[in-house]
Each structure stands twice: as C-alpha cells, then as structure tokens.
N, C-alpha and C. Protein backbone atom coordinates (compact mmCIF):
# COMPACT_ATOMS: atom_id res chain seq x y z
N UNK A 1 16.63 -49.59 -20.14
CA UNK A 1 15.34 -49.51 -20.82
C UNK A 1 14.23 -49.75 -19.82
N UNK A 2 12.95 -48.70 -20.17
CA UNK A 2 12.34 -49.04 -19.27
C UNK A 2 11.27 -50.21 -18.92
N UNK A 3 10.93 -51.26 -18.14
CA UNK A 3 9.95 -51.97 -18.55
C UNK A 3 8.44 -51.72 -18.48
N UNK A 4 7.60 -52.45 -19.32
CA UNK A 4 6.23 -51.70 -19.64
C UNK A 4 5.20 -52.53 -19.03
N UNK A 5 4.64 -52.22 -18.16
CA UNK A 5 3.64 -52.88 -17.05
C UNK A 5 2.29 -52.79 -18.10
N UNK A 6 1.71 -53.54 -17.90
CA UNK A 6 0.23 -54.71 -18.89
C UNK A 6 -0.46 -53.29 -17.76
N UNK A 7 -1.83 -52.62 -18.21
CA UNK A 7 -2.68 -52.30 -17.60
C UNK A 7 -2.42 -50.72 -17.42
N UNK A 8 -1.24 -50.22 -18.26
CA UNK A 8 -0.99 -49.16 -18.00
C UNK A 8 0.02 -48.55 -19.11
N UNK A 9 -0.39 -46.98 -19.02
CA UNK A 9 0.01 -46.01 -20.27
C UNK A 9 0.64 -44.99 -19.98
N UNK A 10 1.12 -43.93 -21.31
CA UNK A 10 1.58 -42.74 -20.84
C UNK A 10 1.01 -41.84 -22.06
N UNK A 11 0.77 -40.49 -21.54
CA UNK A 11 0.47 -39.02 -22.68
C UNK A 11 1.32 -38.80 -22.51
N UNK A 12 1.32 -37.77 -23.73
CA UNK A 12 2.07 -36.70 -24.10
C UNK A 12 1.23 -35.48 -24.60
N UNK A 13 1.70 -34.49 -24.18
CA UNK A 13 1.03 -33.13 -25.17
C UNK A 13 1.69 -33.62 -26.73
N UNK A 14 0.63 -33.04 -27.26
CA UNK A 14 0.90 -33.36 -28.80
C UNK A 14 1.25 -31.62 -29.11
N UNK A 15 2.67 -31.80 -29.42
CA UNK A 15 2.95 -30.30 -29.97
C UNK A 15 3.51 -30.07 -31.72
N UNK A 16 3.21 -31.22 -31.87
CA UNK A 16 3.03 -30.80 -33.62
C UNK A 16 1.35 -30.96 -33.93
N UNK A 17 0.65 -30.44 -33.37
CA UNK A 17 -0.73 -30.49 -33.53
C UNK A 17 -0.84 -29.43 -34.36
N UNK A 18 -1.87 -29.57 -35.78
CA UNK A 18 -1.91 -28.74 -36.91
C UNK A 18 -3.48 -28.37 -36.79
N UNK A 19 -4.02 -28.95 -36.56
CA UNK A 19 -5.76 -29.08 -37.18
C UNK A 19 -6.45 -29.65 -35.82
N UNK A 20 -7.79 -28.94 -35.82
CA UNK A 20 -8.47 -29.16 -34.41
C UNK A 20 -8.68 -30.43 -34.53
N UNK A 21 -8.92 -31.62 -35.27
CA UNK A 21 -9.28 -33.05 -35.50
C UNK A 21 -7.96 -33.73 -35.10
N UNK A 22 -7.14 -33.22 -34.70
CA UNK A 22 -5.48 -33.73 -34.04
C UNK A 22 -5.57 -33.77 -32.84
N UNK A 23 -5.19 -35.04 -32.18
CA UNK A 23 -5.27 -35.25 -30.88
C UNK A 23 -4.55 -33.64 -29.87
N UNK A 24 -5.25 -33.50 -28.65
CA UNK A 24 -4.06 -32.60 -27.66
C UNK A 24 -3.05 -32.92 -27.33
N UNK A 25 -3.32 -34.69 -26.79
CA UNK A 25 -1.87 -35.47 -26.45
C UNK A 25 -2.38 -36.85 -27.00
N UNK A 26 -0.94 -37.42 -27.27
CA UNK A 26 -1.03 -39.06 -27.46
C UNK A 26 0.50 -39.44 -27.00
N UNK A 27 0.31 -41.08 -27.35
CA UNK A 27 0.74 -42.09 -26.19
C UNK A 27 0.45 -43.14 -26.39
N UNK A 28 0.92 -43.81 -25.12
CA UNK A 28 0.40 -45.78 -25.84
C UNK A 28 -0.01 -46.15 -24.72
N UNK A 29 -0.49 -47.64 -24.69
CA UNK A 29 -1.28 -48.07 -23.12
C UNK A 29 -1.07 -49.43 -23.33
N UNK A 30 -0.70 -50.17 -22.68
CA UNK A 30 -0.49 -51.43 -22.72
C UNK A 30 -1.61 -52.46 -22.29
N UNK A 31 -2.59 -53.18 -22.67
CA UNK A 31 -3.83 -54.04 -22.04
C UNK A 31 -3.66 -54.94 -22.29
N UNK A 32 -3.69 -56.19 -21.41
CA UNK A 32 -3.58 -58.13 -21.70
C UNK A 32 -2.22 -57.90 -22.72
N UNK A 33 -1.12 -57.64 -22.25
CA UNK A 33 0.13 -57.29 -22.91
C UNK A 33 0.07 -57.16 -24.40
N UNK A 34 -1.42 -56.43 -25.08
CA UNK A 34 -1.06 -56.09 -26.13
C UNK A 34 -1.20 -54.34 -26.29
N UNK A 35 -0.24 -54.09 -27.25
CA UNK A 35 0.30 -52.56 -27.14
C UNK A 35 -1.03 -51.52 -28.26
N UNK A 36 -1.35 -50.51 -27.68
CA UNK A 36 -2.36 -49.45 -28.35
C UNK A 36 -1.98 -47.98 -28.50
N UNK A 37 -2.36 -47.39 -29.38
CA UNK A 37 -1.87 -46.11 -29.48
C UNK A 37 -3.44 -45.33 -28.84
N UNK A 38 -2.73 -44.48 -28.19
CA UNK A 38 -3.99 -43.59 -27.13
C UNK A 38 -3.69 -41.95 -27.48
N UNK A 39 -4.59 -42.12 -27.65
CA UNK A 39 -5.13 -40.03 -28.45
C UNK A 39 -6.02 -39.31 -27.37
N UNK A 40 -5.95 -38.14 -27.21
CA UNK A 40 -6.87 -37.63 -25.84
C UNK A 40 -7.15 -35.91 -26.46
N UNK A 41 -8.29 -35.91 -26.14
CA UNK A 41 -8.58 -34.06 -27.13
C UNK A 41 -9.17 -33.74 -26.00
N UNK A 42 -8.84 -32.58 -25.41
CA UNK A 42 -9.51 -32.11 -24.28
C UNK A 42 -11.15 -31.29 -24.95
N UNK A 43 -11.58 -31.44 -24.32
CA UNK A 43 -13.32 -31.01 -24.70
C UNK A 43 -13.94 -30.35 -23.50
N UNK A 44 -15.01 -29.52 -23.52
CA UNK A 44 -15.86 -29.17 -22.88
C UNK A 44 -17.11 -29.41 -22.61
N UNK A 45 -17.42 -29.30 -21.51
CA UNK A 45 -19.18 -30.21 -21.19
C UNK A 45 -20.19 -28.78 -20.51
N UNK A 46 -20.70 -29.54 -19.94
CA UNK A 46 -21.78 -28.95 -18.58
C UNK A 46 -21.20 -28.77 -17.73
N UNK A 47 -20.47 -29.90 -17.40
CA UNK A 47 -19.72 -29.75 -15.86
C UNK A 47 -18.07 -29.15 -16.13
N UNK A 48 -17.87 -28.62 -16.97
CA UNK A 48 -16.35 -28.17 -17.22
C UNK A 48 -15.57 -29.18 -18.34
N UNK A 49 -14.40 -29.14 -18.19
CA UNK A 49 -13.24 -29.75 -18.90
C UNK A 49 -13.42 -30.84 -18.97
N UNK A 50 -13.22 -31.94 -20.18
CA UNK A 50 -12.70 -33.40 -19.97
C UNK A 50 -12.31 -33.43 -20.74
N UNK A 51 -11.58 -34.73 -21.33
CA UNK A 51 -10.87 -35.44 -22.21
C UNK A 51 -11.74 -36.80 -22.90
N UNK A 52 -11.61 -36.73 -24.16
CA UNK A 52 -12.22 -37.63 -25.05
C UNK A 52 -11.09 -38.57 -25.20
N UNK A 53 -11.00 -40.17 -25.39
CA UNK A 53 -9.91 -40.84 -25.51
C UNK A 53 -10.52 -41.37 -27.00
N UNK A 54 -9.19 -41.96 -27.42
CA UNK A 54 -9.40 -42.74 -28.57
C UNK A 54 -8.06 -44.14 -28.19
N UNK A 55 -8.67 -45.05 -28.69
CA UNK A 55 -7.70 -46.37 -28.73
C UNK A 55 -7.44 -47.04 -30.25
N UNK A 56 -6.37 -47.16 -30.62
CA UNK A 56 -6.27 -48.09 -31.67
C UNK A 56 -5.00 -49.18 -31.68
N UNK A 57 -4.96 -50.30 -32.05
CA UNK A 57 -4.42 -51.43 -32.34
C UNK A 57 -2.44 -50.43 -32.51
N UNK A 58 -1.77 -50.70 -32.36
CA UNK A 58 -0.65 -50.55 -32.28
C UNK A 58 0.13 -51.57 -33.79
N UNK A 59 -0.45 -52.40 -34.41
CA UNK A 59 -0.69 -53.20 -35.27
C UNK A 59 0.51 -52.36 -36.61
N UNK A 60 1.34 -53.11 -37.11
CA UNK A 60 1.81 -52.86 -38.31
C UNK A 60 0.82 -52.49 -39.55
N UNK A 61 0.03 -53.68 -39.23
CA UNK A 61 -1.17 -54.05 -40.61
C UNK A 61 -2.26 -53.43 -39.97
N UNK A 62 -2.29 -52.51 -38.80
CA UNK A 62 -4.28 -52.02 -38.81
C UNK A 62 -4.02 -51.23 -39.70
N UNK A 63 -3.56 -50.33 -40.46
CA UNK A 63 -3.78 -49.06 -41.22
C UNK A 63 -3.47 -49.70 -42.73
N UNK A 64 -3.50 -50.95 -42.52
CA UNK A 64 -3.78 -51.92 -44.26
C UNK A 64 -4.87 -52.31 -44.35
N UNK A 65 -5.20 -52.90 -42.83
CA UNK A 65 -6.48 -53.53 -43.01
C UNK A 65 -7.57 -52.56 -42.71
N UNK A 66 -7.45 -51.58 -42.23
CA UNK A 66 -8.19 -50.39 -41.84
C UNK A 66 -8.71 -49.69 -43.41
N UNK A 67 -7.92 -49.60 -43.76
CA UNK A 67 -7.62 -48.55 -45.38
C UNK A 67 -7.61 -49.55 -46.08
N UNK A 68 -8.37 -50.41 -47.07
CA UNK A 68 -7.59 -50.96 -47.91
C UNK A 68 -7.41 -50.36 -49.26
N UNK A 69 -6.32 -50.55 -49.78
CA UNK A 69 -6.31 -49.52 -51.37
C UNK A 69 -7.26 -49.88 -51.94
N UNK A 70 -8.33 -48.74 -52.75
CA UNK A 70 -8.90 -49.10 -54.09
C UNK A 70 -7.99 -49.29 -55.05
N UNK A 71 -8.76 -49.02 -55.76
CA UNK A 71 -8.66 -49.50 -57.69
C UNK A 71 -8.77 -47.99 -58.16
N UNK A 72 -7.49 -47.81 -59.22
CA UNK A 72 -7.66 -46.39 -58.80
C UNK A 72 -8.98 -46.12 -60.06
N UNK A 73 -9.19 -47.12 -61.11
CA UNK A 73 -10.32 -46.67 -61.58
C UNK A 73 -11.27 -46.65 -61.04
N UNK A 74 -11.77 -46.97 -60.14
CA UNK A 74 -12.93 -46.76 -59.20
C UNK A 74 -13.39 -45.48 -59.19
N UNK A 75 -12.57 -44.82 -58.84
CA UNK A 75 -12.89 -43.28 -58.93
C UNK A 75 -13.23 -42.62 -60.22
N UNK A 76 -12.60 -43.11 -60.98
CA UNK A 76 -12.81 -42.09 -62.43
C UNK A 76 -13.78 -42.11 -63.01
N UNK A 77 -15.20 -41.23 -63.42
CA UNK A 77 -16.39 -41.28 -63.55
C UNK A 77 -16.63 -41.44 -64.93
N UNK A 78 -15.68 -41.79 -65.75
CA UNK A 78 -15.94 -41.70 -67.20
C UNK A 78 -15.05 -43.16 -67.63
C-alpha cells in the first residue's frame, strides 16, 4: 500500500464526466494530514489554458452538514 505524504495530491481525468458543471479531473490532496477531495475544470483565459481547482473536506458528515434535510412540508405551497 502506498503511503500518503501531508502536502501533497493526485488527479485523475474524470471520464464519467456527464455535464459541463463536472469536474475534468478529480483526486484527493492531503494538507496538515487532513484528507480533501480536489476537482480541476480546465478553463480558458487571456493568456490561454488553465485549470480552476476546487477543495472540499473529505469528511463523512460534510455532505450532512453541508445539505441539511428540510421538512418536506416546507416546500408544499398549500
């Protein structure tokens, strides 16, 4: 197994990419030994090509605490 050095990551091309709002590649990155999921969309500028990054928490609970469920009457307008 391989071991995972603090300060450093890896891409991937993302080839189940469906929808332009879907990363190009993702991956994870390791910082102060806590673990992140890393998204990268290649984009265009002035000066040519780059890549936009995104970082998020690697976290069981960010996408609980991120999202939290409503109420599903909340929605219903009547």
């Amino acid at each position: 197994m391989e071991e995972k050095r603090d300060n450093s990551g890896v891409l991937f091309k993302n080839d189940k990419k469906e929808t332009g709002n879907q990363p190009d590649y993702k991956g994870n990155i390791r910082v102060g030994n806590q673990e992140y999921w890393l998204s990268a969309w290649i984009k265009e500028g002035k000066t040519g090509k780059f890549m936009g990054l995104a970082v998020s928490p690697k976290d069981e609970d960010y996408k609980a605490k991120s999202y939290p469920k409503k109420d599903m009457d909340e929605d219903v307008p009547f």
